[in-house]
C-alpha atoms as a PDB file:
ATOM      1  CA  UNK A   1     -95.061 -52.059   5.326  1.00  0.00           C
ATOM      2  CA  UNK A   2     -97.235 -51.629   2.469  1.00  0.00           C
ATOM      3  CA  UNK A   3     -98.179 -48.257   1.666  1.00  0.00           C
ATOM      4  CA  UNK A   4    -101.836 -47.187   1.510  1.00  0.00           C
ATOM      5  CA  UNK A   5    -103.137 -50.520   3.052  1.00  0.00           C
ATOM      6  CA  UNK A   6    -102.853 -49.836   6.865  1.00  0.00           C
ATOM      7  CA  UNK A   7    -105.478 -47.492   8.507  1.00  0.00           C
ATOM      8  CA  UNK A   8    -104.806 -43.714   9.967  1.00  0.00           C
ATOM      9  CA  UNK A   9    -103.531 -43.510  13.462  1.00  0.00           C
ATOM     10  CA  UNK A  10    -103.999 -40.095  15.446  1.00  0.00           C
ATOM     11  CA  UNK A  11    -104.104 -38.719  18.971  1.00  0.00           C
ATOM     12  CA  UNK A  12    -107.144 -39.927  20.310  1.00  0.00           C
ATOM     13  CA  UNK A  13    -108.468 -39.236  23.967  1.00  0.00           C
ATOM     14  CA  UNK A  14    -109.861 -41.791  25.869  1.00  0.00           C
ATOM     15  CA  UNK A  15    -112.135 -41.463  29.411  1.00  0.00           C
ATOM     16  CA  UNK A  16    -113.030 -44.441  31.186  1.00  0.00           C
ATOM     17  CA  UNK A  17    -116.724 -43.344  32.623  1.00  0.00           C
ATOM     18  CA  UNK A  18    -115.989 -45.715  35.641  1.00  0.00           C
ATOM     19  CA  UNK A  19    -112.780 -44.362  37.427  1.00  0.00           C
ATOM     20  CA  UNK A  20    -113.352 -40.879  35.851  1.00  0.00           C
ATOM     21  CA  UNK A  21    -109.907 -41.311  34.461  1.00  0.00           C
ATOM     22  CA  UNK A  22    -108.491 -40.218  30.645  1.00  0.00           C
ATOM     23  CA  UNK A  23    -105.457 -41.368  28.656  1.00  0.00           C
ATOM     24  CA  UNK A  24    -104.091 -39.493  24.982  1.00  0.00           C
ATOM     25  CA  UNK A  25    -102.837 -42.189  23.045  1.00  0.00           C
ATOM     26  CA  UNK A  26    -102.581 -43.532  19.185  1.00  0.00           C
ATOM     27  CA  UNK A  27    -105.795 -44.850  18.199  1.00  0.00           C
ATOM     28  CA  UNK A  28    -107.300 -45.771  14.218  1.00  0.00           C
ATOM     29  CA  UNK A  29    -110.841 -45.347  16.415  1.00  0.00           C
ATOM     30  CA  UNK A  30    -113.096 -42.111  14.967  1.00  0.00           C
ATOM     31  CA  UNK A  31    -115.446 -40.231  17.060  1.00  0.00           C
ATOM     32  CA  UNK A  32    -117.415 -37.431  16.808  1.00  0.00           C
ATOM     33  CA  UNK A  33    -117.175 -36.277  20.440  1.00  0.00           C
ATOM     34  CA  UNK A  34    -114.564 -34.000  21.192  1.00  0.00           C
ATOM     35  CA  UNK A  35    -112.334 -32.795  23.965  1.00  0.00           C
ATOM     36  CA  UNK A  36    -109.811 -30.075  24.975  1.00  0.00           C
ATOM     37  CA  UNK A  37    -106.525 -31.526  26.225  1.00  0.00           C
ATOM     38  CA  UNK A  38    -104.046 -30.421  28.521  1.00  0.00           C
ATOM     39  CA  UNK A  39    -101.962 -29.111  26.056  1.00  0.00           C
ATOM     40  CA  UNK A  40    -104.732 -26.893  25.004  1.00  0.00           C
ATOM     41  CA  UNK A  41    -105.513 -28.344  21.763  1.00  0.00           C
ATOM     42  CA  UNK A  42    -108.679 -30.388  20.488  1.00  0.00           C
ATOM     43  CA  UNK A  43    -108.406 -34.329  19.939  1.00  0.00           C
ATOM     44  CA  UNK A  44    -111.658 -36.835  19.831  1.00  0.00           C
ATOM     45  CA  UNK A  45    -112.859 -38.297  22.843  1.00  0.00           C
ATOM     46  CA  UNK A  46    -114.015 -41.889  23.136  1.00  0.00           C
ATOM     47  CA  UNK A  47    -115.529 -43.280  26.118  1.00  0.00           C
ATOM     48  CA  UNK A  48    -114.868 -46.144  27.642  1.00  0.00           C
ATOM     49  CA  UNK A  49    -116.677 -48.735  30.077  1.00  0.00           C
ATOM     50  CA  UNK A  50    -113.546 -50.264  31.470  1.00  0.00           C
ATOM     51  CA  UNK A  51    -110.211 -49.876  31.474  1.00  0.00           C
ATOM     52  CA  UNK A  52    -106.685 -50.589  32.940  1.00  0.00           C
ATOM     53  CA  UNK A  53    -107.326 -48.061  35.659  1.00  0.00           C
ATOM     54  CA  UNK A  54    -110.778 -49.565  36.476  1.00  0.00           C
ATOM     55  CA  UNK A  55    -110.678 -53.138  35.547  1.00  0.00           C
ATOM     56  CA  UNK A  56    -110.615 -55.883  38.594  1.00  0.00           C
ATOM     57  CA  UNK A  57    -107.189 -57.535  37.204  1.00  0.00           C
ATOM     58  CA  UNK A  58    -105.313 -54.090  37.330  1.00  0.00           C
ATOM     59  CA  UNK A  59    -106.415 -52.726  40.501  1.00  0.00           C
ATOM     60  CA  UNK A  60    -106.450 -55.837  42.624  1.00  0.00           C
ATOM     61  CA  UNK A  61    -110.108 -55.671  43.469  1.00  0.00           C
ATOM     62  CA  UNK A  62    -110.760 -59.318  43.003  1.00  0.00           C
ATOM     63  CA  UNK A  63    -114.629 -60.923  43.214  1.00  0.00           C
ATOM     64  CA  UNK A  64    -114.936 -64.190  45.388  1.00  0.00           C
ATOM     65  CA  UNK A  65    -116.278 -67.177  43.158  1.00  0.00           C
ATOM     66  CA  UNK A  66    -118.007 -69.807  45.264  1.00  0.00           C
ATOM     67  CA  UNK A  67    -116.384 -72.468  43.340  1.00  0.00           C
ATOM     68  CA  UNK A  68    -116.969 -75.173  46.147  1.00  0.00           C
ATOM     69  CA  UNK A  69    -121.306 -74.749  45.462  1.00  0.00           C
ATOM     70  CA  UNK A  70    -119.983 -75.460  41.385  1.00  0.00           C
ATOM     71  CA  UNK A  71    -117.938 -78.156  42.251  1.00  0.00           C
ATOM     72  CA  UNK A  72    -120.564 -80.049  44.886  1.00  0.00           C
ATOM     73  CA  UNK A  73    -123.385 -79.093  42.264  1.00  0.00           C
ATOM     74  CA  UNK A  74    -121.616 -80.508  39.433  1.00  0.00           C
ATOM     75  CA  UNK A  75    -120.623 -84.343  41.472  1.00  0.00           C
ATOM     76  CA  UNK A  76    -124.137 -84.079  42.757  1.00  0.00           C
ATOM     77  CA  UNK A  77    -125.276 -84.136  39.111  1.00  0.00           C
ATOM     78  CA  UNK A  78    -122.871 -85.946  37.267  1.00  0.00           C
ATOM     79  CA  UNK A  79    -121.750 -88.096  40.177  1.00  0.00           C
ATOM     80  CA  UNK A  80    -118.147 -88.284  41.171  1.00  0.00           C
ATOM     81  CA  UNK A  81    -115.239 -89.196  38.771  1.00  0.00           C
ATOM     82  CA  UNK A  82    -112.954 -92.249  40.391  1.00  0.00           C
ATOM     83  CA  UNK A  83    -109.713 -92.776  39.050  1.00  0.00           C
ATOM     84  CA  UNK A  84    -109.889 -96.337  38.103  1.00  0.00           C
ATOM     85  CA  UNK A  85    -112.783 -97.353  36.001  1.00  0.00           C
ATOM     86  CA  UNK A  86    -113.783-101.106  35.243  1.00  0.00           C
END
């Protein structure tokens, strides 16, 4: 690597605000909130809408997408597609 050309990682604290969970990792992010740790010292705190413990994909909570109303809406409008055209 290059020296002087990549940006300044440090132990950053993150806390998603929707599972009420946090997370101390590596982070170039700056903030100018801060938090105590468990380890008793002081690192930034960034907050988070979503993350792995919160996010649909990760936890399994899945959404149902009424993809049959799309699809009918979509022949209804564009008319159907046959295989063989003329």
């Amino acid at each position: 690597m290059k020296a002087r050309i990549h940006p300044d990682t440090r132990l950053v604290v993150f806390r998603d605000r929707a599972a009420d969970v946090t997370f101390l990792t590596r982070s170039t992010a700056d903030s100018t909130k801060t938090i105590e740790w468990q380890d008793g010292r002081t690192y930034p705190l960034i907050d988070v809408e979503i993350s792995s413990a919160s996010h649909p994909f990760y936890t399994g909570n899945t959404r149902v997408v009424d993809t049959a109303g799309r699809v009918e809406r979509f022949e209804r409008r564009y008319g159907r597609a046959t295989a063989a055209r003329s």
